[in-house]
Protein backbone atom coordinates (compact mmCIF):
# COMPACT_ATOMS: atom_id res chain seq x y z
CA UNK A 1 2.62 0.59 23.86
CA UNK A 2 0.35 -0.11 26.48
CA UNK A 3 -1.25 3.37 26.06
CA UNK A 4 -2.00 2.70 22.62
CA UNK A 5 -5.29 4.09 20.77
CA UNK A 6 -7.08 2.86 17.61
CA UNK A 7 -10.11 4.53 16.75
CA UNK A 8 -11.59 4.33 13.09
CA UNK A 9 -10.97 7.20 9.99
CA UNK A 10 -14.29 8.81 9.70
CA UNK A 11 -17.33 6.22 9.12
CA UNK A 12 -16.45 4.94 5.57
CA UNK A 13 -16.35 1.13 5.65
CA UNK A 14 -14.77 0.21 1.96
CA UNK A 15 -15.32 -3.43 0.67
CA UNK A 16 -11.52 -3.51 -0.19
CA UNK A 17 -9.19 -0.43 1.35
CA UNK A 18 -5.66 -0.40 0.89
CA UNK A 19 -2.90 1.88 0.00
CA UNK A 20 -3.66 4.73 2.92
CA UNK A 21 -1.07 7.68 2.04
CA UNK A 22 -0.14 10.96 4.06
CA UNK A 23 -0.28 14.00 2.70
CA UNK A 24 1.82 16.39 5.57
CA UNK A 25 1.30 19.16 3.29
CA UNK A 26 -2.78 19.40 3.57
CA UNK A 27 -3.02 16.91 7.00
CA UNK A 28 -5.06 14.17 5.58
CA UNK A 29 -5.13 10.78 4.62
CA UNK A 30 -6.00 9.29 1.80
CA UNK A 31 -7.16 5.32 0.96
CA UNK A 32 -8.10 3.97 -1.66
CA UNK A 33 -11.45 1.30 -2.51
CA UNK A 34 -9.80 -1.07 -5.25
CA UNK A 35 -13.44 -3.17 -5.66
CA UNK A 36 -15.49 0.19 -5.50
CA UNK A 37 -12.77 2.21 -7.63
CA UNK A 38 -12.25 5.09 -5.30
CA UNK A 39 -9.76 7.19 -4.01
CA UNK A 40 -11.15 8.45 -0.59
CA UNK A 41 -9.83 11.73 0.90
CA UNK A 42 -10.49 12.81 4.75
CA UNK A 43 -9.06 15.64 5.75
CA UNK A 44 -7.69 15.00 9.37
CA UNK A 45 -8.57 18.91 10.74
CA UNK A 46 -12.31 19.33 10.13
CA UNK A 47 -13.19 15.74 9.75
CA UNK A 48 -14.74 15.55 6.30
CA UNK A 49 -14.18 13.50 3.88
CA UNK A 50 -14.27 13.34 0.15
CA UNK A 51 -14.19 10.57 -2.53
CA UNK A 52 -12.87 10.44 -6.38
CA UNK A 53 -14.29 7.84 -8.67
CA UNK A 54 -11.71 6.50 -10.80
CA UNK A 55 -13.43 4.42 -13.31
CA UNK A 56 -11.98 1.25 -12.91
CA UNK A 57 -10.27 -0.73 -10.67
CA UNK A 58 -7.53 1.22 -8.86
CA UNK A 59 -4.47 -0.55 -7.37
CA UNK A 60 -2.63 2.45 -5.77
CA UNK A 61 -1.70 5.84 -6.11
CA UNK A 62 0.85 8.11 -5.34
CA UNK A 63 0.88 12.29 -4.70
CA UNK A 64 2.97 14.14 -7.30
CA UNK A 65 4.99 16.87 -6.65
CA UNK A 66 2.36 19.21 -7.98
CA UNK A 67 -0.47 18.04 -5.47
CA UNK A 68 -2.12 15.42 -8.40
CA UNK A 69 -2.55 11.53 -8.07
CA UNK A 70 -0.33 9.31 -10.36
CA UNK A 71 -2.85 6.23 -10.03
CA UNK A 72 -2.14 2.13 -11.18
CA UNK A 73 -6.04 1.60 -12.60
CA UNK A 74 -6.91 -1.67 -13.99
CA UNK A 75 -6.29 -0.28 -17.40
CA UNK A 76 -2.91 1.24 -16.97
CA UNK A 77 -1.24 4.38 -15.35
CA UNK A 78 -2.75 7.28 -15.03
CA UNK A 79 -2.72 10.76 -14.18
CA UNK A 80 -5.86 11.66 -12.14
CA UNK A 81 -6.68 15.91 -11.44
CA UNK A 82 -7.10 15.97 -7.52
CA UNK A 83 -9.53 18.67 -7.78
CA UNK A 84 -11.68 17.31 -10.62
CA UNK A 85 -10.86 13.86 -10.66
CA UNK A 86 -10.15 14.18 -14.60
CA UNK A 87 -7.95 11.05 -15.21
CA UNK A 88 -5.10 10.65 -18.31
CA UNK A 89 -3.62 7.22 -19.20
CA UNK A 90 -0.23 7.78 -19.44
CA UNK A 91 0.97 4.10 -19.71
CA UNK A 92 -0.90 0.94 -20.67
CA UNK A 93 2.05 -1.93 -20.47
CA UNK A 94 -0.14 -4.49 -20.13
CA UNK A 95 -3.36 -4.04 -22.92
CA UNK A 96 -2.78 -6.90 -23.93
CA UNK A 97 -3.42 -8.90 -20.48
CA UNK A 98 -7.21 -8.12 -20.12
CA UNK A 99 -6.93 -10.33 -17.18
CA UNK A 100 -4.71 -8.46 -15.50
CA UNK A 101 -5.27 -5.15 -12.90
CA UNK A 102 -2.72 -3.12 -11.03
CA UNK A 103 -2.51 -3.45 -7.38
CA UNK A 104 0.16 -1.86 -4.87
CA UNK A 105 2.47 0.76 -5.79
CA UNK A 106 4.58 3.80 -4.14
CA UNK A 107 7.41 6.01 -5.52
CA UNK A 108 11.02 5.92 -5.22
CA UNK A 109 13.11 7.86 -3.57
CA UNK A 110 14.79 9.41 -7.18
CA UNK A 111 10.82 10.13 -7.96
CA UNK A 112 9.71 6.79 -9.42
CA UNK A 113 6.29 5.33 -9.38
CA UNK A 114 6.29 1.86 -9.24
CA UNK A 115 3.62 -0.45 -9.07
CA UNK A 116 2.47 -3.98 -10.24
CA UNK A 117 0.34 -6.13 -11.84
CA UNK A 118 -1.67 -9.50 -10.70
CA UNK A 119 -4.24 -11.71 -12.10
CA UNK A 120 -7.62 -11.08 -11.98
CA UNK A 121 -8.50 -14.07 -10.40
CA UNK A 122 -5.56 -14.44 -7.85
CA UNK A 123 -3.49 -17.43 -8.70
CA UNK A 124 -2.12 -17.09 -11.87
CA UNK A 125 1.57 -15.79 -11.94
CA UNK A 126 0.98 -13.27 -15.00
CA UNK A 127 1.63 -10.11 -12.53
CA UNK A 128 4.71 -8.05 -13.39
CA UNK A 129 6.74 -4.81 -11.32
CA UNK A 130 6.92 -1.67 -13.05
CA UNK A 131 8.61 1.52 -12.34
CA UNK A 132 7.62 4.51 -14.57
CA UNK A 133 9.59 7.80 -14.65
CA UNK A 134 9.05 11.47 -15.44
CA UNK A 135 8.58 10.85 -18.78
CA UNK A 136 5.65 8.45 -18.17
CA UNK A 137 7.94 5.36 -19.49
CA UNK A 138 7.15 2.21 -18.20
CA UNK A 139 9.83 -0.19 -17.72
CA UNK A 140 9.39 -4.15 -16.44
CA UNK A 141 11.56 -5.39 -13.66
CA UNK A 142 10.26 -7.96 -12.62
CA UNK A 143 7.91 -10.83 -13.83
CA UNK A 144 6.18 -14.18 -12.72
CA UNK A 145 4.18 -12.72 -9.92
CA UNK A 146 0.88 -13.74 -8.47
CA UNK A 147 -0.14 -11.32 -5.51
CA UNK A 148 2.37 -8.02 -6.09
CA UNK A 149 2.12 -6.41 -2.37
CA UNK A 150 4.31 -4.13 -0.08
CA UNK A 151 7.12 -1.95 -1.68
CA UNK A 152 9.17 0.29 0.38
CA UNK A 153 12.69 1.47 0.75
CA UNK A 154 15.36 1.19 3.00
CA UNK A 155 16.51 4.13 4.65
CA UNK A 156 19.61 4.89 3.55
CA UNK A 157 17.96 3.82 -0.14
CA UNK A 158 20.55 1.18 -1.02
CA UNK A 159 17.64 -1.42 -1.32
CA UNK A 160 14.24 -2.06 -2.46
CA UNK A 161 11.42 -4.47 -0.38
CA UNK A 162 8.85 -6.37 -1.96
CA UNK A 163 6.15 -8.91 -1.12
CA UNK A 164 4.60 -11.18 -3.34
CA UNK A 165 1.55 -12.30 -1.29
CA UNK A 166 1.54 -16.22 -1.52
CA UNK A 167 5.24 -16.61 -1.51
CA UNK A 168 4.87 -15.53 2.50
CA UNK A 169 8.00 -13.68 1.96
CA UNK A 170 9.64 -10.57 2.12
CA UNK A 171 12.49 -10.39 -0.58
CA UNK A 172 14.95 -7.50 -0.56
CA UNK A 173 16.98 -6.16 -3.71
CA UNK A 174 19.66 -3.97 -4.10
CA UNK A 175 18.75 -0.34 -5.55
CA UNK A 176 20.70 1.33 -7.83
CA UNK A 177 19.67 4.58 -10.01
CA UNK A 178 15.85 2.90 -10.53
CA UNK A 179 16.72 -0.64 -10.90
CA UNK A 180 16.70 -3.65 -9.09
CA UNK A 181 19.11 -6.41 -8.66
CA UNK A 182 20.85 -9.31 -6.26
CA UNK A 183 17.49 -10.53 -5.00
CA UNK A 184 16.68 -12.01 -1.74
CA UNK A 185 14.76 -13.40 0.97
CA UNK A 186 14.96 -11.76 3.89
CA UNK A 187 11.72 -12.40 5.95
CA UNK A 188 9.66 -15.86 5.83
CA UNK A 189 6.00 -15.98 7.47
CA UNK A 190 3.95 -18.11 9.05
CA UNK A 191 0.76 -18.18 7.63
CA UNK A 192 -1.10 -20.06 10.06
CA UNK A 193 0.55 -18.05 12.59
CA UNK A 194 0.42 -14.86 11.35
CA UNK A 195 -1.54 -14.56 8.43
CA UNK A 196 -0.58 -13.79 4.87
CA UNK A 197 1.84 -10.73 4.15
CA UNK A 198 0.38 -7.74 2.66
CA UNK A 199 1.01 -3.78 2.38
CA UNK A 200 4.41 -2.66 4.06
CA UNK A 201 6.02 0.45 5.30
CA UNK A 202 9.21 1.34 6.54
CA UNK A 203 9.88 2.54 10.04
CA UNK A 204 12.93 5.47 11.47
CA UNK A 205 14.16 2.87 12.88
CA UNK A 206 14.56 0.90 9.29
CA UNK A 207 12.35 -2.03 10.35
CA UNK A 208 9.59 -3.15 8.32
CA UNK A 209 5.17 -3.11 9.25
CA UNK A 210 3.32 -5.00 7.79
CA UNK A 211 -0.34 -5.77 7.22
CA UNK A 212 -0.77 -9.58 8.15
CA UNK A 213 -4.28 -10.83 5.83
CA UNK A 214 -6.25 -13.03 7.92
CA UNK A 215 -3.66 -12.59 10.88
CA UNK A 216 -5.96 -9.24 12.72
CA UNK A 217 -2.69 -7.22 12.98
CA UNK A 218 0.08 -5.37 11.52
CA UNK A 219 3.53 -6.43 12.79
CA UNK A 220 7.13 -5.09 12.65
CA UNK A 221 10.07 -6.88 11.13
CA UNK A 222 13.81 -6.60 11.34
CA UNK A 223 14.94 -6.90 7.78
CA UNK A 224 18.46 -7.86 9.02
CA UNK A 225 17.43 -11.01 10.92
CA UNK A 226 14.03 -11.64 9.96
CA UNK A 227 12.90 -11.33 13.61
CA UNK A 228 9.07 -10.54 14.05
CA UNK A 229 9.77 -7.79 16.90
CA UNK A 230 6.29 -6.68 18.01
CA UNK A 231 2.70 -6.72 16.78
CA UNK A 232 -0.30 -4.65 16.84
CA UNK A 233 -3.75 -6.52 16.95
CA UNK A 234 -7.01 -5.11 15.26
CA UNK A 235 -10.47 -6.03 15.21
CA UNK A 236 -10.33 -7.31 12.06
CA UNK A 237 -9.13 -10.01 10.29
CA UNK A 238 -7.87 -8.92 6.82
CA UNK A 239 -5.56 -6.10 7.74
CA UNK A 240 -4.39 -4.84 3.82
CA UNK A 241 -1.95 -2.30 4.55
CA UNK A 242 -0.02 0.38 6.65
CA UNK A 243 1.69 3.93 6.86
CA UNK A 244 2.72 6.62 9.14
CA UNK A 245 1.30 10.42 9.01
CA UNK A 246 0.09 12.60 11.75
CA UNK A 247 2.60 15.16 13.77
CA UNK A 248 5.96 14.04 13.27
CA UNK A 249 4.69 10.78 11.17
CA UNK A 250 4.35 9.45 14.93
CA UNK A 251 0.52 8.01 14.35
CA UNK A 252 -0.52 4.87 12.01
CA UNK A 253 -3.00 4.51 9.26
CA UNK A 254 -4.47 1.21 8.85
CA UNK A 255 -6.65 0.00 6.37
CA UNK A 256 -8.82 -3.05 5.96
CA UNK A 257 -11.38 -5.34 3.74
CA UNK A 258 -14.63 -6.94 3.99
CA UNK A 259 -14.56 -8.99 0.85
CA UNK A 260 -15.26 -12.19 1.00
CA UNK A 261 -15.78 -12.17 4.83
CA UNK A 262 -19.60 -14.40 5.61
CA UNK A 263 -22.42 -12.76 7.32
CA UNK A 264 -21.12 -14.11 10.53
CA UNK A 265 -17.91 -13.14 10.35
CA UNK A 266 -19.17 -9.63 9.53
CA UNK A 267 -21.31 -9.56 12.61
CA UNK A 268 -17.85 -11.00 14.96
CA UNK A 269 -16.24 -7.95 13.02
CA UNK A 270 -18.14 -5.29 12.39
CA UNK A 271 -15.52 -2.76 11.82
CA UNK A 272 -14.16 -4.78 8.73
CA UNK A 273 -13.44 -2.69 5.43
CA UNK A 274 -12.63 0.58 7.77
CA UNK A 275 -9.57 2.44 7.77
CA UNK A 276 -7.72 3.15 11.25
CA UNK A 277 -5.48 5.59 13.41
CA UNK A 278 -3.45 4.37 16.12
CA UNK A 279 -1.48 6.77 17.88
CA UNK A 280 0.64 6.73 21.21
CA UNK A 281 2.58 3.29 19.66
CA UNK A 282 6.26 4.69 20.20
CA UNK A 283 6.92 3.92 16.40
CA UNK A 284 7.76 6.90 14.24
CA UNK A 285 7.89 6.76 10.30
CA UNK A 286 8.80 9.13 7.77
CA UNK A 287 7.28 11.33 4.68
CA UNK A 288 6.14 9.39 1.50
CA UNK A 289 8.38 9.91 -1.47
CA UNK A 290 6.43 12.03 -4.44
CA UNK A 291 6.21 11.34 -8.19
CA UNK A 292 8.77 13.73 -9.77
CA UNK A 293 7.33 14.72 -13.59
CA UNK A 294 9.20 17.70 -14.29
């Protein structure tokens, strides 16, 4: 690691990024602005960039096997045109919880999208985990949750990771044929150390990065021990989340916020809210998984 680069995405500083996704089939990567309610596009061979307005609130998104955006929008699930940025609800579980939005999701390795829900306001437990399949069915797996945060898979796909944010803990479950069972902890942080626990991918080696809020780095995990193994430090504080793209899924994507940071902190960190690419970090990851609708 000690020839390690990190250089920023284009010159987009978002007031909340998160979610970055890697789309091998076009060679860009794609973030998205929750606050701001934009998916943001650059396109990693001529350096432009473009940005979708969603309407609301987005959480995540996911690429579908046709090339579209299945998004989590604060008003429910929805399928967004990538060329147009037309958007269809498809699901609305949660109409009734005005107080509610969608934040992280990803899809399953059977084709899944699964995201879930929080409180507006960040401390009530009212979030909830969805998964919703080909047929745009929505189905709750989980309840009681406050900050809903870093979903990935395990490599062989026997089981399913997942953060809630102020628990400090990464809890695994077993997977079986899109649901979820035998929970438990596997990885407890330190959040004076190391910050608070936020997006999370999945490395070939089957140990876990995450995006440490407040802790200026993402760090990787062994899920079998719970050993923090080695860290990568940013210039800025809230690091939101992580994946891997580039030739052979051997470069990071990094994204950050500015929210909330003062006017001082802002000028300590100037680079806050941007989205990053470090490469030459002798990690590798692998292709996202794609909504499957057909």
């Amino acid at each position: 690691m000690n020839n390690i680069h990190i250089q920023q995405i284009g010159t987009n500083l978002s007031t909340l990024s998160e979610g970055p996704v890697y789309d091998e089939i076009n060679n860009s990567i794609l973030w998205i602005d929750i606050v701001n309610a934009l998916i943001i596009e650059h396109d990693v061979n001529n350096q432009t960039e473009r940005k979708i307005e969603t309407g609301s609130m987005i959480g995540s998104f996911a690429i579908m096997e046709d090339g579209n955006f299945i998004a989590a929008l604060q008003e429910g699930i929805a399928i967004i045109n990538r060329t147009t940025g037309d958007k269809k609800i498809i699901a609305s579980p949660e109409v009734n919880i005005p107080s509610n939005r969608f934040n992280d999701g990803k899809c399953s390795p059977d084709g899944r999208f699964w995201a879930g829900s929080m409180s507006l306001n960040e401390t009530d437990p009212s979030g909830s985990l969805y998964s919703i399949d080909k047929d745009f069915k929505a189905e709750k797996l989980e309840g009681g949750l406050t900050i809903s945060n870093g979903l990935c898979w395990s490599l062989n796909k026997k089981y399913f990771y997942f953060i809630d944010t102020p628990t400090l803990q990464v809890v695994r479950y077993d997977y079986t044929n899109g649901n979820i069972s035998n929970k438990k902890t596997v990885i407890t942080i330190d959040a004076a150390k190391d910050g608070y626990p936020d997006g999370m991918t999945i490395d070939a080696d089957g140990n876990l990065w995450i995006a440490h809020w407040g802790g200026w780095q993402v760090a990787c995990w062994n899920p079998t021990t719970g050993e923090k193994m080695t860290a990568i430090q940013l210039p800025v504080s809230q690091v939101t989340s992580i994946c891997f793209g580039g030739e052979d899924f051997s470069d990071m994507f990094i994204s950050s916020a500015r929210r909330g940071l003062t006017s001082e902190q802002l000028e300590s960190e100037p680079l806050a809210g941007a989205t990053f690419r470090v490469s030459h970090s002798g990690f590798r990851g692998l292709p996202f998984y794609r909504f499957k609708n057909v």
